[in-house]
Protein backbone atom coordinates (compact mmCIF):
# COMPACT_ATOMS: atom_id res chain seq x y z
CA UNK A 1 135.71 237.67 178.39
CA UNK A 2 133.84 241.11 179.00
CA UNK A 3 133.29 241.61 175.48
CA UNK A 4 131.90 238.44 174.71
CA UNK A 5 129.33 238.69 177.87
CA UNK A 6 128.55 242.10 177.06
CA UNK A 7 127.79 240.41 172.95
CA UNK A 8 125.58 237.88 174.52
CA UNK A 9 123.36 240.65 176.75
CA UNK A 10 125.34 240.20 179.99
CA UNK A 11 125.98 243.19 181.97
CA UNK A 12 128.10 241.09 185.24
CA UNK A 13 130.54 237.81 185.04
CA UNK A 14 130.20 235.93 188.37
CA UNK A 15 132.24 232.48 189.91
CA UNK A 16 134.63 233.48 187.28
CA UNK A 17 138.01 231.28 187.54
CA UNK A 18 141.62 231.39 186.26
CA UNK A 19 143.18 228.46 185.76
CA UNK A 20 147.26 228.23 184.70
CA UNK A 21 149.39 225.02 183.85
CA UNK A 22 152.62 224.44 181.84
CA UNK A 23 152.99 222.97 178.70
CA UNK A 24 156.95 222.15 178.33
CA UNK A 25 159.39 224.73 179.75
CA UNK A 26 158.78 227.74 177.92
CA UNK A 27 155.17 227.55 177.22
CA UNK A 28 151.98 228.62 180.17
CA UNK A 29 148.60 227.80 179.40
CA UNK A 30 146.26 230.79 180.57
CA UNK A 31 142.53 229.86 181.34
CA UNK A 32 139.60 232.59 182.38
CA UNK A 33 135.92 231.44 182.85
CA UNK A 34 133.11 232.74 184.38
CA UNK A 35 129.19 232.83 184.20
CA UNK A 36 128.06 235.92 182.36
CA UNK A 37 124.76 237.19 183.71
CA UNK A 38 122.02 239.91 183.30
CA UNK A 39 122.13 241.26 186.92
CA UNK A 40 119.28 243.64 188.22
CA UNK A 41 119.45 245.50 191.17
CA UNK A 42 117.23 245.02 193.75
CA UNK A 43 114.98 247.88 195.60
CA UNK A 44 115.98 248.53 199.33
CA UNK A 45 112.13 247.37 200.11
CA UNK A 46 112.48 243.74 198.51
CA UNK A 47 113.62 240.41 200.41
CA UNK A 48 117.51 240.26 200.16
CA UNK A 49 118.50 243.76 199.73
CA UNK A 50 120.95 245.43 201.41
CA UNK A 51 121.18 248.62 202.84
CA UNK A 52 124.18 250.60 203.00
């Protein structure tokens, strides 16, 4: 999942979700999603910042 965001210019994955359900008794179904994002750090002088 990283390397495709990173392919499509993302540089964060956010509300990402794993999802899991059997198929028969020897098989699992594994499923990862997320948003990928271009995420830009705010200053600590703009709206919505926070300070640490």
């Amino acid at each position: 999942m990283v390397s495709e965001a990173e392919q499509r210019g993302a540089n964060a994955i956010v509300a990402m979700g794993f999802d899991t359900s059997a198929i028969g008794p020897n098989w699992t179904e594994i499923c990862a999603y997320g948003t990928a994002v271009f995420a830009i750090p705010l200053s600590h002088n703009e709206p919505g910042a926070l300070e640490r």
